[in-house]
Protein backbone atom coordinates (compact mmCIF):
# COMPACT_ATOMS: atom_id res chain seq x y z
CA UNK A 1 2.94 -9.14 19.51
CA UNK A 2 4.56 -6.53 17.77
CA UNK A 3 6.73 -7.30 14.70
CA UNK A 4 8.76 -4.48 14.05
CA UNK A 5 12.01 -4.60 12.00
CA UNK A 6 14.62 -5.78 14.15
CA UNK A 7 12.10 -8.55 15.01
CA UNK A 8 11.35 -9.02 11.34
CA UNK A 9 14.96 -9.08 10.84
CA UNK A 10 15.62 -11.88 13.77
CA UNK A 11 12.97 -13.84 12.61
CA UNK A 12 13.71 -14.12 8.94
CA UNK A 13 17.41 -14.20 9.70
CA UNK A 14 16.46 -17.47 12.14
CA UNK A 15 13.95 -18.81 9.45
CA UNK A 16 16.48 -18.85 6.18
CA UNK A 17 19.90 -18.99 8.31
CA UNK A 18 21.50 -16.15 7.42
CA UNK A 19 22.94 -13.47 9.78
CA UNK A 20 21.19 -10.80 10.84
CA UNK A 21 23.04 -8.17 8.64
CA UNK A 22 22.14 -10.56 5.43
CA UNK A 23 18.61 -10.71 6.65
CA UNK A 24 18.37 -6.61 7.44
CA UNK A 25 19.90 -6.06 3.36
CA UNK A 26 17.60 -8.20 1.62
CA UNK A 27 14.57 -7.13 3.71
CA UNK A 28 16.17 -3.43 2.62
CA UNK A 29 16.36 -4.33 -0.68
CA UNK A 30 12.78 -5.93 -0.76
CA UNK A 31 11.48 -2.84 0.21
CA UNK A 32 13.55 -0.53 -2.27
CA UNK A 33 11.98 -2.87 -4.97
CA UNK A 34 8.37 -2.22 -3.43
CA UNK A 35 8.99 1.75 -3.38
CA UNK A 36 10.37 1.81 -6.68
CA UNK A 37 7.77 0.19 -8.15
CA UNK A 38 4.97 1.78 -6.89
CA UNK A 39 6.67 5.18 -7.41
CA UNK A 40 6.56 4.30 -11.00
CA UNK A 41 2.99 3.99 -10.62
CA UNK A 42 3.21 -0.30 -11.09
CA UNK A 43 1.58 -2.97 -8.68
CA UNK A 44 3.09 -5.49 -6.21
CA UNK A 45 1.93 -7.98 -5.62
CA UNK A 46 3.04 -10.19 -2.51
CA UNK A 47 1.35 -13.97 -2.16
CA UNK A 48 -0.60 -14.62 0.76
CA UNK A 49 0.32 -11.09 2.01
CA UNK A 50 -1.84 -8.32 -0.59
CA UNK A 51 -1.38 -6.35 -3.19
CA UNK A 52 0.56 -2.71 -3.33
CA UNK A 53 -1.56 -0.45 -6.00
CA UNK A 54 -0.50 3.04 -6.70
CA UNK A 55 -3.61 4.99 -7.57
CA UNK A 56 -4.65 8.92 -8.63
CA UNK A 57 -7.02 10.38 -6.51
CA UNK A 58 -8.79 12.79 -8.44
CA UNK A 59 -9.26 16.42 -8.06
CA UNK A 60 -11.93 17.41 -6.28
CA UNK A 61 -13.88 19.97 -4.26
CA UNK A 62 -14.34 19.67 -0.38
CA UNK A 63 -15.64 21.28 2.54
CA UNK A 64 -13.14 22.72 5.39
CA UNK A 65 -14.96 21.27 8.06
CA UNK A 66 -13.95 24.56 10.35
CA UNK A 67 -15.30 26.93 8.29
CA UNK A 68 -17.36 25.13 5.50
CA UNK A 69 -15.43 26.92 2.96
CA UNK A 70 -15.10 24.90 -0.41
CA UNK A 71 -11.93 24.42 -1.67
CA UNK A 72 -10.36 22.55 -4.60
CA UNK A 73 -8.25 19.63 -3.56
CA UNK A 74 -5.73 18.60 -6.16
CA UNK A 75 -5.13 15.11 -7.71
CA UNK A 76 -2.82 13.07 -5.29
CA UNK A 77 -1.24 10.14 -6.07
CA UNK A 78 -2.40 7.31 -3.16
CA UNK A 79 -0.99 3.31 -2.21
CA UNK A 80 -3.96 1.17 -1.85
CA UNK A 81 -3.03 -2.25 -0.03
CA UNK A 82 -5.81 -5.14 -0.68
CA UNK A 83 -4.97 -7.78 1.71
CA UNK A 84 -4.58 -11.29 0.29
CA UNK A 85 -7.94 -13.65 0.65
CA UNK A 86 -5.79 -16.36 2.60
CA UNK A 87 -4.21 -13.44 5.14
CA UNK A 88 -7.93 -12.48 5.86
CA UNK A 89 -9.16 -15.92 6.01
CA UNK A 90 -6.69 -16.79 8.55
CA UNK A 91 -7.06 -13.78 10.88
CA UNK A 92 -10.77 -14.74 10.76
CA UNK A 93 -9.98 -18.34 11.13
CA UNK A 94 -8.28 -17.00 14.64
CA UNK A 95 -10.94 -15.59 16.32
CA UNK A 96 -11.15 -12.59 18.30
């Protein structure tokens, strides 16, 4: 099954009965939050879902693999997700 965001959109629209359009703004808005957030270098955390983390990688050397010339690699700023213990425990529950 594939949930994209129409689908989303449908569902929670069905779900909380509210029209599609009301659905399709707050599931914007939820994710304008989320950005904004973890642009600002803040967590988010979502129950039952994970956690949104906005991390610094730091700088490092690596290797090009092509031509095994090393090369400094700036600091980047990353999003770590860690999914929530009762989203894993339920896709385990499932099976395979």
């Amino acid at each position: 099954m594939l949930m994209n965001k129409p689908a989303l959109v449908a569902c929670l629209a069905e779900e909380m009965n509210l029209s599609k359009a009301d659905a399709s703004r707050a599931l914007d808005k939820v994710a304008d939050i989320v950005t904004n957030v973890i642009v600002q270098g803040g967590e988010v955390t979502l129950p039952g879902i994970g956690k949104f983390i906005s991390r610094t990688r730091p700088a490092q050397t690596v290797r090009n693999p092509a031509t095994g010339e090393r090369v400094h690699k700036e600091a980047t700023k990353v999003v770590k997700v860690r999914i929530a213990k009762t989203l894993r425990d339920r896709v385990a529950a499932s099976g395979a």
